[in-house]
PDB file of N, CA and C in Angstrom:
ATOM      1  N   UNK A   1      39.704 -14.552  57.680  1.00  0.00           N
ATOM      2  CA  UNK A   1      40.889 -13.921  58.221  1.00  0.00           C
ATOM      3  C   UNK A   1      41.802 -13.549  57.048  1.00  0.00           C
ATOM      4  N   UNK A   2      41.890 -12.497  56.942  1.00  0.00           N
ATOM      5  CA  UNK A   2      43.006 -11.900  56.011  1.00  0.00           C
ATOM      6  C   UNK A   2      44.950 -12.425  56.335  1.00  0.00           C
ATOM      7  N   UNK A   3      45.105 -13.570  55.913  1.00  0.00           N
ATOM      8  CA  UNK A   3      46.752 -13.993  55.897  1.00  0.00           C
ATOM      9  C   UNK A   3      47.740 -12.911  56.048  1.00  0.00           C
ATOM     10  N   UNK A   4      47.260 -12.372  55.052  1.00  0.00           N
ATOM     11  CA  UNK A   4      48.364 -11.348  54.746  1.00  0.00           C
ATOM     12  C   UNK A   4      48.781 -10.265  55.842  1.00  0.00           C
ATOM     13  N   UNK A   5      47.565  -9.736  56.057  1.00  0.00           N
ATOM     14  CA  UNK A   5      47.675  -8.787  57.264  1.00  0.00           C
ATOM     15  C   UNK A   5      48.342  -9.307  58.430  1.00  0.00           C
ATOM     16  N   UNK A   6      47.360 -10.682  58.482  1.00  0.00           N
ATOM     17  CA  UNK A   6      48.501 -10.945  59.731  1.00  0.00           C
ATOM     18  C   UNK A   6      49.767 -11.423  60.074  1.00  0.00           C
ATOM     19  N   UNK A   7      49.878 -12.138  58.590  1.00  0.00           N
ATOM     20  CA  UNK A   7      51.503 -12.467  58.617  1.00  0.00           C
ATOM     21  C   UNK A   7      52.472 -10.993  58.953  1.00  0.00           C
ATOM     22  N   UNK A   8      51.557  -9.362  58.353  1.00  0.00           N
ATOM     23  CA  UNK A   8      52.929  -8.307  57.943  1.00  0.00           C
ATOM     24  C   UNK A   8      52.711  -7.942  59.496  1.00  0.00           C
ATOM     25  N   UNK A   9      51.453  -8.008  60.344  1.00  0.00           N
ATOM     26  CA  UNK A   9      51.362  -7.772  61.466  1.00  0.00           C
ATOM     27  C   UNK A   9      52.347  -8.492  62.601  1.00  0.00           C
ATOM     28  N   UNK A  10      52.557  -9.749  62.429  1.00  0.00           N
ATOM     29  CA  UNK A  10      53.786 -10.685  63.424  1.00  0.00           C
ATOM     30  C   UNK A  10      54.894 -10.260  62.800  1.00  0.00           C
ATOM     31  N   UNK A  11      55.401  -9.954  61.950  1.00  0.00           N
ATOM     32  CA  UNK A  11      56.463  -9.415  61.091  1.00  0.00           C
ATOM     33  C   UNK A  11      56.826  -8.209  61.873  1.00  0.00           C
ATOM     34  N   UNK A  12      55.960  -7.213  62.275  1.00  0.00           N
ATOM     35  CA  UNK A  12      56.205  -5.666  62.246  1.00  0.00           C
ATOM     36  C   UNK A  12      56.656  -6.276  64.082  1.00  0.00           C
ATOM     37  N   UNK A  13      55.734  -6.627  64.860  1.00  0.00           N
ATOM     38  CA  UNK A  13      55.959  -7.164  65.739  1.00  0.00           C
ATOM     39  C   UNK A  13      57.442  -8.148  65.949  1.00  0.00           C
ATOM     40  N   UNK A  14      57.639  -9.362  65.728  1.00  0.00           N
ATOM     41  CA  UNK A  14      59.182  -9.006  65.184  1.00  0.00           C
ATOM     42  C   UNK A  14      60.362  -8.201  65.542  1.00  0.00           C
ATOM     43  N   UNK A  15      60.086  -7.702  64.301  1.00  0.00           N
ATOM     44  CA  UNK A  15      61.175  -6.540  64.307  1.00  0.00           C
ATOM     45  C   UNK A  15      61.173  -5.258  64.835  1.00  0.00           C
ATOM     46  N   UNK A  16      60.434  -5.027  65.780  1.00  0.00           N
ATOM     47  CA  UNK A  16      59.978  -4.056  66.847  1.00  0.00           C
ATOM     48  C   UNK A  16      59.771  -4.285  68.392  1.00  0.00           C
ATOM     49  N   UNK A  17      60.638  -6.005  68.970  1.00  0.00           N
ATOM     50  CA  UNK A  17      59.921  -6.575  69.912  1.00  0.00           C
ATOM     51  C   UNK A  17      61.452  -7.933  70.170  1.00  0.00           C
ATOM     52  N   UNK A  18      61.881  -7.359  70.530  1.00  0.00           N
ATOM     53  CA  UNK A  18      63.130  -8.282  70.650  1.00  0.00           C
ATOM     54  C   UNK A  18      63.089 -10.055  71.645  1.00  0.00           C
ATOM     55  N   UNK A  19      61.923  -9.536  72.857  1.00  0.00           N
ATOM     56  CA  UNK A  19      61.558 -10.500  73.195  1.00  0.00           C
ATOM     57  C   UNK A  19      60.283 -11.332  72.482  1.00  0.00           C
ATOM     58  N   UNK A  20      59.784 -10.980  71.641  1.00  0.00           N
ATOM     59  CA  UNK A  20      59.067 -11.584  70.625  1.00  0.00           C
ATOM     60  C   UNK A  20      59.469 -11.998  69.992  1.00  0.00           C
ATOM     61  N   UNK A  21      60.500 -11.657  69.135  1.00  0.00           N
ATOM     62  CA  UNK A  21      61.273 -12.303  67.830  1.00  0.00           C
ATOM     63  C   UNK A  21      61.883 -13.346  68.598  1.00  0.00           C
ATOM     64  N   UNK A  22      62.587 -13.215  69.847  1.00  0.00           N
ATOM     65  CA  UNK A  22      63.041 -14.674  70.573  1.00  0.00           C
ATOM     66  C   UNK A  22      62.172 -15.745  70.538  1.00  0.00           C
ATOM     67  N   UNK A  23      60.983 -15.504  71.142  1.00  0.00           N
ATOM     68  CA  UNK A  23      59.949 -16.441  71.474  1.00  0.00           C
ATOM     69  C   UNK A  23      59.132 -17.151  70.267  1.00  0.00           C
ATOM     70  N   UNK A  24      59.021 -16.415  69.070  1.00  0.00           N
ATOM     71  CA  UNK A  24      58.628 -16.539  67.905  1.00  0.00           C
ATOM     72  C   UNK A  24      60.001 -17.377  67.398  1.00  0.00           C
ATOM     73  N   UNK A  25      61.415 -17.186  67.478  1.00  0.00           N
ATOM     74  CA  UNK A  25      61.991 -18.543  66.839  1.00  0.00           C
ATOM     75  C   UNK A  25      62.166 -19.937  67.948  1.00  0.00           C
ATOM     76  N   UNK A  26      61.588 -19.575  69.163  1.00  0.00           N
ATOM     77  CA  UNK A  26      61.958 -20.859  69.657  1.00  0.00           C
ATOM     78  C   UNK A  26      60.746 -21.465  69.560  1.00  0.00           C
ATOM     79  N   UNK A  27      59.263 -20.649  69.587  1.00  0.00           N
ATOM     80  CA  UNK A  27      58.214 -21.196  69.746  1.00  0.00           C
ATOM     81  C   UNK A  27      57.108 -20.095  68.596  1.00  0.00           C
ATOM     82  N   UNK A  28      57.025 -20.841  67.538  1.00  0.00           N
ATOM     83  CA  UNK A  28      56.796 -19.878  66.512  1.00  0.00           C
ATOM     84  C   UNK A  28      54.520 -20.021  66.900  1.00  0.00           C
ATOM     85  N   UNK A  29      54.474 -21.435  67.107  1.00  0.00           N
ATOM     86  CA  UNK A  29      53.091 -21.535  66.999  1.00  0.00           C
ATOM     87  C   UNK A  29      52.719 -20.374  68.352  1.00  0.00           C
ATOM     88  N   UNK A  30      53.364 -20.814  69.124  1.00  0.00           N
ATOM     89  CA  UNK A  30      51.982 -19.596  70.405  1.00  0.00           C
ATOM     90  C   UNK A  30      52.647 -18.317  70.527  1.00  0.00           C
ATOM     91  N   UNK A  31      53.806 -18.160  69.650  1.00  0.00           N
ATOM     92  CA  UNK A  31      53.872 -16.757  69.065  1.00  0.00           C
ATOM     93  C   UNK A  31      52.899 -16.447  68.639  1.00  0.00           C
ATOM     94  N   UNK A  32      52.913 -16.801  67.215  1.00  0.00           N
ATOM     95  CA  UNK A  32      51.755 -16.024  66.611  1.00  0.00           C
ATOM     96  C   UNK A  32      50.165 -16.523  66.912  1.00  0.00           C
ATOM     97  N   UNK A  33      49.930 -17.172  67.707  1.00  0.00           N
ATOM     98  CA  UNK A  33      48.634 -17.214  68.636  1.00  0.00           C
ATOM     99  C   UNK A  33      48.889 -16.373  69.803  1.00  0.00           C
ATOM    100  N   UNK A  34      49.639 -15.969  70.000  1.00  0.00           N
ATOM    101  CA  UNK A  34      49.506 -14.681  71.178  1.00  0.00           C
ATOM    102  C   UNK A  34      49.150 -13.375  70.254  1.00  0.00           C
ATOM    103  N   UNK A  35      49.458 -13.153  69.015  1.00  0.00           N
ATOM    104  CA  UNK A  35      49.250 -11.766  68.347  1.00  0.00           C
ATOM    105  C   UNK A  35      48.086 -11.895  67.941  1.00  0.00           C
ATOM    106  N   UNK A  36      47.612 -13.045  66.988  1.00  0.00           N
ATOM    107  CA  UNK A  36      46.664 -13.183  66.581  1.00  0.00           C
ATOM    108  C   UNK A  36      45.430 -13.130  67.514  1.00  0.00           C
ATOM    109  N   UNK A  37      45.566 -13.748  68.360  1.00  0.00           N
ATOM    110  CA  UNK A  37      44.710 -13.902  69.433  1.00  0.00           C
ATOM    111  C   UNK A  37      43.417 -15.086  69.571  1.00  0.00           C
ATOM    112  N   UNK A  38      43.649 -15.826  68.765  1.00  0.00           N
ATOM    113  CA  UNK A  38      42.799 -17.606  68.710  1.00  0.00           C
ATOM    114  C   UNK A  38      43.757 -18.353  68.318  1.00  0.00           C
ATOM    115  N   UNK A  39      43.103 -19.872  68.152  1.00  0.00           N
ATOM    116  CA  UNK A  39      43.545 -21.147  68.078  1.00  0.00           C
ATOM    117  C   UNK A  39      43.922 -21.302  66.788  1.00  0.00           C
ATOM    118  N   UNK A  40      44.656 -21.847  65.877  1.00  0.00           N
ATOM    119  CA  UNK A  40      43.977 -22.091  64.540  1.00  0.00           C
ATOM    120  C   UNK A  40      44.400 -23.562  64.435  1.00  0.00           C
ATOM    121  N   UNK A  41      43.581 -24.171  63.353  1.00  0.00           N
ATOM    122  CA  UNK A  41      43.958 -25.337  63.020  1.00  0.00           C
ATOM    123  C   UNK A  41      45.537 -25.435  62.318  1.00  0.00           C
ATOM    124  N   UNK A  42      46.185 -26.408  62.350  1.00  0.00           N
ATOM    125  CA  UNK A  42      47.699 -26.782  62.166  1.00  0.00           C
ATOM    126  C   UNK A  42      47.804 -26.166  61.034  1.00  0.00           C
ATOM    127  N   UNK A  43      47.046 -26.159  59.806  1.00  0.00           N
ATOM    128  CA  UNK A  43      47.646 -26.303  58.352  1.00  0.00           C
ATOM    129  C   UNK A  43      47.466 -24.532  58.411  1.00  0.00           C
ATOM    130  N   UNK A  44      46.698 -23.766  59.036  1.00  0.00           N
ATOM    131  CA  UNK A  44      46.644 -22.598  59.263  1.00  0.00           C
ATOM    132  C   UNK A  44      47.905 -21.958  60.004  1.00  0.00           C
ATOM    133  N   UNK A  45      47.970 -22.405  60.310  1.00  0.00           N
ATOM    134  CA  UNK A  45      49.482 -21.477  61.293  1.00  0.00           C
ATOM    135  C   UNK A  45      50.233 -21.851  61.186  1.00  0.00           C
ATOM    136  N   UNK A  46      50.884 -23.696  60.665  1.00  0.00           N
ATOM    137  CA  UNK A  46      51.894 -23.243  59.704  1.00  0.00           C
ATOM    138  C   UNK A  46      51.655 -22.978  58.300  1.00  0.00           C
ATOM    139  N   UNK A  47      50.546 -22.155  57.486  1.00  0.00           N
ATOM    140  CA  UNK A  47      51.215 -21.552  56.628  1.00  0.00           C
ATOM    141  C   UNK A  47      51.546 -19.990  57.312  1.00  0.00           C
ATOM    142  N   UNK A  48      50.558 -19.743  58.017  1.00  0.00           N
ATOM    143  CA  UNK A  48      51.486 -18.092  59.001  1.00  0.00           C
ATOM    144  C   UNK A  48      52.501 -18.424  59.205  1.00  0.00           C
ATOM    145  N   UNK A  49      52.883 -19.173  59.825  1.00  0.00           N
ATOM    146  CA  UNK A  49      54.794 -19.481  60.237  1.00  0.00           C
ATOM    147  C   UNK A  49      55.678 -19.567  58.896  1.00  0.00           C
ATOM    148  N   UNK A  50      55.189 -20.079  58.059  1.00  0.00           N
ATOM    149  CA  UNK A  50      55.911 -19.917  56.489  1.00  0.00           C
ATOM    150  C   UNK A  50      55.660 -18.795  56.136  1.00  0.00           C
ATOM    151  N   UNK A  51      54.677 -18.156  56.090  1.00  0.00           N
ATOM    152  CA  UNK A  51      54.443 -16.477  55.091  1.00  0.00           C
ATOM    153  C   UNK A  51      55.505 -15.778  55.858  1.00  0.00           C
ATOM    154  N   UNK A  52      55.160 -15.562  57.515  1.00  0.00           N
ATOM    155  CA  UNK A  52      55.848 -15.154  58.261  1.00  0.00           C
ATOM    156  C   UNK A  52      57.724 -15.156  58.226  1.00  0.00           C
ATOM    157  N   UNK A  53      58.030 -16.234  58.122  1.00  0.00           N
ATOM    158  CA  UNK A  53      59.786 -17.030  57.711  1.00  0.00           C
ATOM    159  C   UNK A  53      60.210 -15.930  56.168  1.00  0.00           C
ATOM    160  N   UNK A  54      58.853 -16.414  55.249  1.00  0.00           N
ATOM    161  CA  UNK A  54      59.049 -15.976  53.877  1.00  0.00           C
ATOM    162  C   UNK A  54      59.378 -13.908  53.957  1.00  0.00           C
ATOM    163  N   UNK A  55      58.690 -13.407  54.459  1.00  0.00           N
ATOM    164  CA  UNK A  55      58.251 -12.062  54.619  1.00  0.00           C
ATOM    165  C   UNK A  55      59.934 -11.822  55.050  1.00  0.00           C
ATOM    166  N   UNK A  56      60.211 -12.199  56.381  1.00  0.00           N
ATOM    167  CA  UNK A  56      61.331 -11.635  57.121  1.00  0.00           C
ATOM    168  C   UNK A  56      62.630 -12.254  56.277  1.00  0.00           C
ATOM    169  N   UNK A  57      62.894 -13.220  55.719  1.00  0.00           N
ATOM    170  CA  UNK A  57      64.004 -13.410  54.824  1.00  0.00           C
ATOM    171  C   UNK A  57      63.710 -12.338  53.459  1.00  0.00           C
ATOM    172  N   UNK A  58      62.649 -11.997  53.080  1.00  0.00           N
ATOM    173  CA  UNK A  58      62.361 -10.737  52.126  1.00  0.00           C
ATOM    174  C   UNK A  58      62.982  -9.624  52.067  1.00  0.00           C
ATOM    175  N   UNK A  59      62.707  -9.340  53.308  1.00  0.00           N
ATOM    176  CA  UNK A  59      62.714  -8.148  53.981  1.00  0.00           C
ATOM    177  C   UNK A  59      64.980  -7.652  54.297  1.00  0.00           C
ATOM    178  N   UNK A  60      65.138  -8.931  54.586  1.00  0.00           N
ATOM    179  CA  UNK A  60      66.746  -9.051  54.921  1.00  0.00           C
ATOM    180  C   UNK A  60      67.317  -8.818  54.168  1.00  0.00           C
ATOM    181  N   UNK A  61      67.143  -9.602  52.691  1.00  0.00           N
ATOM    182  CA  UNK A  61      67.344 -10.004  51.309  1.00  0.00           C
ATOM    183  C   UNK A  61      67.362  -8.057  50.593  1.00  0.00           C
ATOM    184  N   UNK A  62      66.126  -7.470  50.561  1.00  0.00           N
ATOM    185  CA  UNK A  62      66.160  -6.506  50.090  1.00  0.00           C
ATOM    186  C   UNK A  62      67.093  -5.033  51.002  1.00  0.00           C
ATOM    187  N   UNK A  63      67.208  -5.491  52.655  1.00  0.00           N
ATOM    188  CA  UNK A  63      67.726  -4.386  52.985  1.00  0.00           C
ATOM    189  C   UNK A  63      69.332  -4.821  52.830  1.00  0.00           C
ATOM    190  N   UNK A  64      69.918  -5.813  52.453  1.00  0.00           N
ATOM    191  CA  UNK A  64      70.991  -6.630  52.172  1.00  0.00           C
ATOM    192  C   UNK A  64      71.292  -5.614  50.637  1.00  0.00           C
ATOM    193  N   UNK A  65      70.629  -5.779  49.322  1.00  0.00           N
ATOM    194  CA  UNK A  65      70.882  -4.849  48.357  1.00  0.00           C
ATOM    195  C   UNK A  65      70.617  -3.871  48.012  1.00  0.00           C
ATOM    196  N   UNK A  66      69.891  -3.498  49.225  1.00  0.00           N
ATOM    197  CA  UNK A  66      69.876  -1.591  49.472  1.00  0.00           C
ATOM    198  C   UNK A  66      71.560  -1.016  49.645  1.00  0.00           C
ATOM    199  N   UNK A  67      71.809  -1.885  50.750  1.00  0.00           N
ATOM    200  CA  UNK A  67      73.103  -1.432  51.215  1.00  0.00           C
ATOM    201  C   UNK A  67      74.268  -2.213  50.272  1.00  0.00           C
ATOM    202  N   UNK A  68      73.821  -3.213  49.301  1.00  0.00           N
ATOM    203  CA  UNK A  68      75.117  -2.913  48.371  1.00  0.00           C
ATOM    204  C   UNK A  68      75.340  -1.955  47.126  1.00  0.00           C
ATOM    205  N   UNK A  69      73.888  -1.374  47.150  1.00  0.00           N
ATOM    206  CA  UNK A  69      73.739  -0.195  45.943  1.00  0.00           C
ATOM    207  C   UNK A  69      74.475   1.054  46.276  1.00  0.00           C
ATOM    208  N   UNK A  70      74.294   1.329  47.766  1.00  0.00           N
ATOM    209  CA  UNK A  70      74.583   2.464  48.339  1.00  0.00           C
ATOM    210  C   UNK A  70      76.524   2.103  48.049  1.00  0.00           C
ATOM    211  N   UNK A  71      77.217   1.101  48.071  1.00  0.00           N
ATOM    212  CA  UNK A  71      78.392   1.420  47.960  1.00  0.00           C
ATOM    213  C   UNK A  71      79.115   1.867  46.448  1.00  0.00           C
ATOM    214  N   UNK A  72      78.095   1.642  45.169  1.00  0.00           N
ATOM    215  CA  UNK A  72      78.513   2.047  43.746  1.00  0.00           C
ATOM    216  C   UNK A  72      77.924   3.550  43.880  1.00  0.00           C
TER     217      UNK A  72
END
């Protein structure tokens, strides 16, 4: 299974899915076992739930100093 893909895949989902992004912070594991679509063992899905956490604070972080560039 490619991590990556599927971490940017629950990510895009996310932020395109308002009742997802709910359900994904109250209940992050059968979030992303509903996208993914199997079981995984613990140490597997939470590191998806960390890549996942990691990606979207990224993502905040950079559109955060987009918009302080745009004010100089």
């Amino acid at each position: 299974m490619d991590m990556k893909a599927k971490i940017e895949e629950v990510v895009t989902k996310i932020k395109e899915d308002k009742e997802f992004s709910s359900k994904f912070m109250n209940d992050p594991v059968s979030a992303i076992e509903s996208v993914i679509g199997i079981d995984l063992p613990n140490d597997q899905i939470n590191a998806l739930i960390d890549g996942v956490k990691a990606k979207i604070t990224a993502d905040k972080a950079g559109d955060m100093l987009g918009s302080i560039k745009k004010l100089f």
